[in-house]
Protein backbone atom coordinates (compact mmCIF):
# COMPACT_ATOMS: atom_id res chain seq x y z
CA UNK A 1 -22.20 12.17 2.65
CA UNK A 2 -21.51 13.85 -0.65
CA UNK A 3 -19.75 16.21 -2.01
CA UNK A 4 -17.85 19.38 -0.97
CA UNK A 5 -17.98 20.86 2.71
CA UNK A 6 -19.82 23.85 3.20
CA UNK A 7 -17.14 24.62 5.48
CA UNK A 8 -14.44 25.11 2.96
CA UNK A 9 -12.98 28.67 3.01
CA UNK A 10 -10.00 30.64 0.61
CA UNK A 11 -6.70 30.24 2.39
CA UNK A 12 -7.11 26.46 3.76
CA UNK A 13 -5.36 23.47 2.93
CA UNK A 14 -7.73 20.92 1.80
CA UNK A 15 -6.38 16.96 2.23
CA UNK A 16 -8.92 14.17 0.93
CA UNK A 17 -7.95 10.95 3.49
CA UNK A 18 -8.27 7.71 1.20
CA UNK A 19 -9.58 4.23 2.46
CA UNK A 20 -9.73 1.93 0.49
CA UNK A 21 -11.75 -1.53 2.06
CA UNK A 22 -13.02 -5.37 1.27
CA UNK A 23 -14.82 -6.50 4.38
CA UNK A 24 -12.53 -6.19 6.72
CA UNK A 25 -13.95 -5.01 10.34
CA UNK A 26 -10.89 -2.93 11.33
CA UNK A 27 -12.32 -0.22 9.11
CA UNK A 28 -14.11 1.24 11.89
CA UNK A 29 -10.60 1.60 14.13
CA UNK A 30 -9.33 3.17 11.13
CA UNK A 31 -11.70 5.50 10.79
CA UNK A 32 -11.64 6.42 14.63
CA UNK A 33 -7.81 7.07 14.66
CA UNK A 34 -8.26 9.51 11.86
CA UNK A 35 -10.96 11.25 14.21
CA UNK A 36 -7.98 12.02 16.85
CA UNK A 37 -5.81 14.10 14.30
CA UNK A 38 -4.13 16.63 15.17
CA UNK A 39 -4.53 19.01 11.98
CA UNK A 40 -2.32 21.95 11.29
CA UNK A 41 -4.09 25.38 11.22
CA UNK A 42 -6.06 25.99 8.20
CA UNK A 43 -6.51 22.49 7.54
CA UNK A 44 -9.67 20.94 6.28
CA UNK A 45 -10.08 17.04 6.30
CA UNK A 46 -12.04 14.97 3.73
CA UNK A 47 -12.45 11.29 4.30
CA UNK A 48 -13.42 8.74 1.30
CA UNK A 49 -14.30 5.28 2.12
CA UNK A 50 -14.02 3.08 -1.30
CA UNK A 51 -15.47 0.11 -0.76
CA UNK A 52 -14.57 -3.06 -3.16
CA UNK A 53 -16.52 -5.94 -2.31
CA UNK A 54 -19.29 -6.60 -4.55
CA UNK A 55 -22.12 -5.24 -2.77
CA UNK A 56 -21.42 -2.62 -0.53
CA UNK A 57 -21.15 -4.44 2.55
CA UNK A 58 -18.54 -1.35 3.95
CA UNK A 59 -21.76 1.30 4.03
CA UNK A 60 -23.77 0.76 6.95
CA UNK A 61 -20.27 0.33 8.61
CA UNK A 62 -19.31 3.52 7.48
CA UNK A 63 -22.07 5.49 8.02
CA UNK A 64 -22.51 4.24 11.48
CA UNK A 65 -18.65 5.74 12.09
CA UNK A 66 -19.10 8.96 9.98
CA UNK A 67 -22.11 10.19 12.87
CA UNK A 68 -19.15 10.26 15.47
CA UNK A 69 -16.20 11.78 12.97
CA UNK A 70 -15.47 15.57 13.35
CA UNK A 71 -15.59 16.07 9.29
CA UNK A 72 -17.20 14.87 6.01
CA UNK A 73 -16.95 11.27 5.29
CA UNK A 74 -18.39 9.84 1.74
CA UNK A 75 -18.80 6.41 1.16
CA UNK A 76 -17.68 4.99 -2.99
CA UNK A 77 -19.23 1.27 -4.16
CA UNK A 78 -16.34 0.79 -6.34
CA UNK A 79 -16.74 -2.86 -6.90
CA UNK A 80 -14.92 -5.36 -6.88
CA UNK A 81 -12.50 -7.75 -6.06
CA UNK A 82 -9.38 -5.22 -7.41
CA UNK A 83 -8.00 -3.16 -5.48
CA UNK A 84 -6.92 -0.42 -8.12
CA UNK A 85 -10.35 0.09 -9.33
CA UNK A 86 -11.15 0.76 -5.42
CA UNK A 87 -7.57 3.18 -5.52
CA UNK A 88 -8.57 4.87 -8.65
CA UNK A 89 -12.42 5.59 -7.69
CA UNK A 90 -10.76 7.71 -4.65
CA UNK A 91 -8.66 9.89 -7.62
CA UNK A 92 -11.18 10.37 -9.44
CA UNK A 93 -13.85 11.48 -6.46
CA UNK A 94 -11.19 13.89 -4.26
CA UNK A 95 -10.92 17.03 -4.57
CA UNK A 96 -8.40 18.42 -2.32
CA UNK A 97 -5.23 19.47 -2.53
CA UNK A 98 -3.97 16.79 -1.46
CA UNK A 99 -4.97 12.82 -1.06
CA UNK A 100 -3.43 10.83 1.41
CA UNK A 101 -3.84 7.20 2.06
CA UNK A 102 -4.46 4.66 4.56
CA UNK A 103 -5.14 0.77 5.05
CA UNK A 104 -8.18 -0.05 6.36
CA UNK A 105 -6.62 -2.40 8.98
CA UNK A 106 -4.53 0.41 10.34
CA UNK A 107 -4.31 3.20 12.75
CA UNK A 108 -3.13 6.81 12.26
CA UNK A 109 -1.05 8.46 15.10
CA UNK A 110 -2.61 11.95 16.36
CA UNK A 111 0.09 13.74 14.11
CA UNK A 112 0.12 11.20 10.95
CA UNK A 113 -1.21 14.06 8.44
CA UNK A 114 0.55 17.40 10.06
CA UNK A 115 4.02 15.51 9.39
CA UNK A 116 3.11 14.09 5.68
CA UNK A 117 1.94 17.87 4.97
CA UNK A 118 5.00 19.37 6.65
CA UNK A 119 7.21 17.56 4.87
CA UNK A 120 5.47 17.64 1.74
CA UNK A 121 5.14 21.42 2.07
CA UNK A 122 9.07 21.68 2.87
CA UNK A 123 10.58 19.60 0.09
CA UNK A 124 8.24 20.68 -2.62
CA UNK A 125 8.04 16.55 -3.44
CA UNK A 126 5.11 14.67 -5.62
CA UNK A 127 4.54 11.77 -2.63
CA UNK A 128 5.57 11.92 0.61
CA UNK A 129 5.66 8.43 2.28
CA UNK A 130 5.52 7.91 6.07
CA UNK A 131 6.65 4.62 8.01
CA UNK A 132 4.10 1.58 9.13
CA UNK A 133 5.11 0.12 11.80
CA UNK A 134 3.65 -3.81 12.44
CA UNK A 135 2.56 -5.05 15.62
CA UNK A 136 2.49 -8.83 16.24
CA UNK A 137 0.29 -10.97 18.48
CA UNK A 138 1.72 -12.82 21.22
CA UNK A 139 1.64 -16.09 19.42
CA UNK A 140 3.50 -14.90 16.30
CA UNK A 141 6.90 -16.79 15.87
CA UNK A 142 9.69 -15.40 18.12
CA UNK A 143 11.68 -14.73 14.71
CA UNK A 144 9.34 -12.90 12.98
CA UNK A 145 8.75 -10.34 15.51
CA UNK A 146 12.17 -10.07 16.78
CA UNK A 147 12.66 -9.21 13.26
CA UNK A 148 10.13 -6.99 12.44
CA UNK A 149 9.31 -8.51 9.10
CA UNK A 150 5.93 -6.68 8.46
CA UNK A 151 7.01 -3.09 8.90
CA UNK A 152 6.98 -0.77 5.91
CA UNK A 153 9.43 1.84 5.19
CA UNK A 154 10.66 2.94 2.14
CA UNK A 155 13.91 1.88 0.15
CA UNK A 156 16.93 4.41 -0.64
CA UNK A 157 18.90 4.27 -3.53
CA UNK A 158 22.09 6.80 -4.11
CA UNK A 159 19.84 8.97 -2.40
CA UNK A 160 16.80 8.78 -3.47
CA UNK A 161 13.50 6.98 -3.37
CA UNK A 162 12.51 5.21 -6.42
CA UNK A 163 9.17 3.61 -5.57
CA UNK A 164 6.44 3.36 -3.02
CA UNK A 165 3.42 2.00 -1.35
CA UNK A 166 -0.13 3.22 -0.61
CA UNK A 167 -0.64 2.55 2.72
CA UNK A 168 1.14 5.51 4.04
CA UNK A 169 1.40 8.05 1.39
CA UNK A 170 0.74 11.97 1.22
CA UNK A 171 -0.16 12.90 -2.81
CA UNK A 172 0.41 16.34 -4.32
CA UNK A 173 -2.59 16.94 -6.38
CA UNK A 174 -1.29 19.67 -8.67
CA UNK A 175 1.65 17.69 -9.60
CA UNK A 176 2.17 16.94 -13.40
CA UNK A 177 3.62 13.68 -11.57
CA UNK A 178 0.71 12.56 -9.63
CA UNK A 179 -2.38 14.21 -10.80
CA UNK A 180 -3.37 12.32 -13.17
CA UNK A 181 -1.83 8.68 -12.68
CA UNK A 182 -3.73 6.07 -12.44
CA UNK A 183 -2.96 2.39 -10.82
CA UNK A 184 -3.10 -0.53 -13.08
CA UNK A 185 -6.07 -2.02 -13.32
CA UNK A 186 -4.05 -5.64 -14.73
CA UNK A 187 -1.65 -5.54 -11.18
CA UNK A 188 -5.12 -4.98 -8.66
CA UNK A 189 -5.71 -8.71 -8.13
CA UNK A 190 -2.42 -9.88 -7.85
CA UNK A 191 -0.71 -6.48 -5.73
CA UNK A 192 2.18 -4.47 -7.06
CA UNK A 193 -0.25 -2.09 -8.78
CA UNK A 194 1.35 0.90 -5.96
CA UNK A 195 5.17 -0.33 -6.98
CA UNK A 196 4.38 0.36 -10.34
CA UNK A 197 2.50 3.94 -9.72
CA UNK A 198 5.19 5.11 -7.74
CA UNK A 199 8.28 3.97 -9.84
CA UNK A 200 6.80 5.79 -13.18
CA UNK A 201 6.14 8.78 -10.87
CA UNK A 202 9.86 8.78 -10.68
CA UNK A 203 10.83 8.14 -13.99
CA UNK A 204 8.74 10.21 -15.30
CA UNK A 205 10.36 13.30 -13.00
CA UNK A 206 8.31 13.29 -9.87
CA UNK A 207 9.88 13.28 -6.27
CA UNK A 208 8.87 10.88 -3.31
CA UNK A 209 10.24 12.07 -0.09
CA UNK A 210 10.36 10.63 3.35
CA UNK A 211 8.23 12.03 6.69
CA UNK A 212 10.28 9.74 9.37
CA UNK A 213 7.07 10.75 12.46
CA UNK A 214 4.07 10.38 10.60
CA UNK A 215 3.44 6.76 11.75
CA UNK A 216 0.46 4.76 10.83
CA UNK A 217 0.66 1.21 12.76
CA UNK A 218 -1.00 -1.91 11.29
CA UNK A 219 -1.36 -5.12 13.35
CA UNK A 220 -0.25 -8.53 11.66
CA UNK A 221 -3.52 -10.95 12.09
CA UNK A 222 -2.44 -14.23 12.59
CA UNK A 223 -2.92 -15.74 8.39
CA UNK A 224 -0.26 -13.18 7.83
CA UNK A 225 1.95 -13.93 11.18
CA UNK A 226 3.38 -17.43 8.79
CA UNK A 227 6.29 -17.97 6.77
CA UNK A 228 4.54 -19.03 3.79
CA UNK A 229 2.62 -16.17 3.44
CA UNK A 230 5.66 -14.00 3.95
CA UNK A 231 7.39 -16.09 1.17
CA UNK A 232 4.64 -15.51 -1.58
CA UNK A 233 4.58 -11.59 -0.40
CA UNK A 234 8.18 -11.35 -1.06
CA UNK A 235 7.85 -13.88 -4.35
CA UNK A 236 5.16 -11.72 -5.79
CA UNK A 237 7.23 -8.49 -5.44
CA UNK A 238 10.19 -9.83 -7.35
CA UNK A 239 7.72 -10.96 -9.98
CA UNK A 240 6.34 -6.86 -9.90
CA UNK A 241 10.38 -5.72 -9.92
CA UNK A 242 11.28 -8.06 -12.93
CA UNK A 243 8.13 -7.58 -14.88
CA UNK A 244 9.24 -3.84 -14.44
CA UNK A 245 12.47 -4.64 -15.74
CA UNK A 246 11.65 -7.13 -18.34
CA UNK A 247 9.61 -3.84 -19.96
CA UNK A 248 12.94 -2.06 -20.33
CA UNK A 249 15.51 -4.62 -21.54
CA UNK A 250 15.56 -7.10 -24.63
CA UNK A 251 18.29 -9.10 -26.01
CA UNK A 252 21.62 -9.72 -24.08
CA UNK A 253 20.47 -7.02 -21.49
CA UNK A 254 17.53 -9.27 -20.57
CA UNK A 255 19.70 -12.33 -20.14
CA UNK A 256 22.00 -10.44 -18.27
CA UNK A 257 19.27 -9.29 -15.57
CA UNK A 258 18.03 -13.16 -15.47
CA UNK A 259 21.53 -14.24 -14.64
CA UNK A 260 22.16 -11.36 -11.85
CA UNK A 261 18.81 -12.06 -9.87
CA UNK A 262 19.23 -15.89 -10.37
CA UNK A 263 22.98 -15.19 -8.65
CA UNK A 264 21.48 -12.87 -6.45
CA UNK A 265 19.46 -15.31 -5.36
CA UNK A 266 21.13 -18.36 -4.80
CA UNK A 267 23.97 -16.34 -3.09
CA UNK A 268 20.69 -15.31 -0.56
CA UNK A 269 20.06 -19.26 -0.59
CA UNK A 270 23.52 -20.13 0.62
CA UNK A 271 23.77 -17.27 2.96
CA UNK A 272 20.67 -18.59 4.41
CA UNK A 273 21.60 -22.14 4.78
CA UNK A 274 24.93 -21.03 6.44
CA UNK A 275 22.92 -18.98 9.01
CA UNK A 276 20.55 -22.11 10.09
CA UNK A 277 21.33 -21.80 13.91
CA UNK A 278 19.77 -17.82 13.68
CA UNK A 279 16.37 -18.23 12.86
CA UNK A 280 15.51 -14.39 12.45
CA UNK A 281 18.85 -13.87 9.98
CA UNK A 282 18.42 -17.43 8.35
CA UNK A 283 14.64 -16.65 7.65
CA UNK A 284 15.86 -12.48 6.58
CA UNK A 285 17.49 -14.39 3.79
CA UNK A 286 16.03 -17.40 2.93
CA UNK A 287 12.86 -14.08 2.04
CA UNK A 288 15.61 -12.32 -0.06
CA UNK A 289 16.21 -15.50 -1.75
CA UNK A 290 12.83 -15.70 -2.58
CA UNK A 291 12.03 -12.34 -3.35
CA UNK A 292 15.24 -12.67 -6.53
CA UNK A 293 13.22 -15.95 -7.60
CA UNK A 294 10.47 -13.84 -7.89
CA UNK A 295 12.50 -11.43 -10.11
CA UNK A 296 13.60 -13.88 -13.20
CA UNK A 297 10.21 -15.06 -12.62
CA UNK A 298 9.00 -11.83 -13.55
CA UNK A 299 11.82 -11.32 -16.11
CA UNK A 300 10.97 -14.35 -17.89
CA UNK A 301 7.27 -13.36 -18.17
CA UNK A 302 5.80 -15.74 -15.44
CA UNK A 303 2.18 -14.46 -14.79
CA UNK A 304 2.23 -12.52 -11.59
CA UNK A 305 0.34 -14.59 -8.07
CA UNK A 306 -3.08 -13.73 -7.63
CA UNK A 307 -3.10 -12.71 -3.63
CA UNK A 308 -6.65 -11.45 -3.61
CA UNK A 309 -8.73 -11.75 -6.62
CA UNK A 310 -9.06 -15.08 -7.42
CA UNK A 311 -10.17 -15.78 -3.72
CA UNK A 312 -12.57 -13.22 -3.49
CA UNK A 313 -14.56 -14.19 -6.95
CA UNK A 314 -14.55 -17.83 -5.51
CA UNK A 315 -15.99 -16.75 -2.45
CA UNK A 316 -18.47 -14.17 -4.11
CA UNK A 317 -19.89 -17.36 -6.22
CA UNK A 318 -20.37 -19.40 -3.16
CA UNK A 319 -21.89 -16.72 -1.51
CA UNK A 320 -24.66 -15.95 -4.60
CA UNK A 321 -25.04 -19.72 -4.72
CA UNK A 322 -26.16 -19.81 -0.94
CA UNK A 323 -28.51 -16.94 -1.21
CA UNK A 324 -30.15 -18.13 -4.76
């Protein structure tokens, strides 16, 4: 499950499909879906499975899968416990012309890739995101499905996009932009690390553009279907926005962004408080409230949360203490 298809010919588009996974069982789904693609003509398909638990728990998994999957599939140890090191290991092992990727707890519709490419190919951008949308269980709160809370689309300013996320994303891989930019290694425990990758794409000159029918769809397990985890999501992505900020502003312009998110956010508080009877809009902003903490938290230097590091070391020492 290495290296380049014999199959590769002059003329065809070649897109490397990223997955990047930490024992989670949905991989298999995942790689299924991608098995029902619709491709455009000419187009060859590469899958890479990086797997970031500590031992590579992902491989028999994976290899299991790859016997059934209509194209090459190679299987990455990139351990462990960050998920940048896991996001970087697929850069530096594709070699397409593209690299799209995916969650490994989600599903790909038949035409995910054909859309990204089309668009990609159309607006000449760096990235090309494409929407997630989140599918709740029937005992999630009535308020957090009604409004849609786990969905992932991308945000528009004047125009434009100015960040993005990774798990929906087409990659250009001759772009100045993209090509070679790496995720943080210092944001892969804590999240934030694809905020950060897409906003200096921007800056730097690159351009993220929008495929509105490439859908990927991701179900919300029930630990995520709660409001607290929803309020240290949000918390944690202020703290990635002012840390981003806090880089570019000193002085009086740094006070001045501490006092605008800390308004920002008790005018979310208040709005919140005033909506109590409407769970879904009360709830909307209570999150925005929490998401401008999060933003002089970052401004102020707070350390960012840990989401997923910490707990996976802990549990990686219990599980070497049962086996020794």
């Amino acid at each position: 499950m290495t290296g380049l298809s014999k199959h590769n010919a002059v003329g065809e588009t070649r897109i490397d499909i990223c997955v990047c996974t930490y024992r989670r069982e949905e991989l298999g789904a995942t790689l299924r879906s991608l098995a029902q693609l619709t491709l455009p003509e000419n187009c060859h398909i590469c899958v890479i499975v990086a797997d970031n638990d500590f031992e590579p728990s992902a491989k028999e998994r994976v290899t299991k899968t790859a016997s059934d999957l209509p194209f090459e599939v190679r299987y990455i140890h990139s351990p462990a416990a960050n998920i940048s090191i896991a996001r970087n290991a697929c850069l530096d092992a594709t070699t397409g012309d593209y690299v799209a990727f995916i969650d490994d707890d989600e599903t790909a519709s038949e035409s995910w890739i054909a859309h990204l490419l089309a668009t990609a190919l159309d607006t000449g951008a760096d990235a090309v995101l494409g929407p997630v949308q989140a599918s709740y269980r029937a005992d999630a709160p009535s308020w957090m499905s009604k409004g849609d809370f786990h969905s992932t689309a991308p945000v528009w300013v004047r125009g434009e996009i100015h960040t993005g996320y990774t798990c929906n994303v087409l990659l250009r891989r001759s772009s100045i932009f993209a090509g070679n930019r790496r995720f943080s290694l210092a944001l892969g425990r804590s999240g934030g690390e694809d905020t950060q990758y897409f906003t200096e794409l921007h800056e730097a000159g690159g351009k993220i553009s929008f495929a509105p029918e490439a859908w990927v769809f991701e179900p919300v397990p029930q630990a995520r279907a709660k409001f607290s985890w929803l309020c240290k999501r949000r918390f944690r992505v202020g703290q990635t926005h002012g840390r981003m900020l806090m880089n570019r502003a000193a002085g009086p312009k740094l006070a001045g962004q501490v006092a605008l998110a800390g308004a920002k956010a008790g005018f979310s508080l208040s709005v919140a408080i005033a909506s109590a009877f409407s769970a879904t809009r009360r709830n909307r902003w209570f999150l925005r409230g929490i998401m401008h903490m999060g933003v002089v938290s970052g401004l102020i230097g707070i350390r960012e949360i840990q989401q997923y590091g910490e707990i996976a070391v802990v549990q990686a020492g219990r599980d070497k203490s049962r086996a020794a």
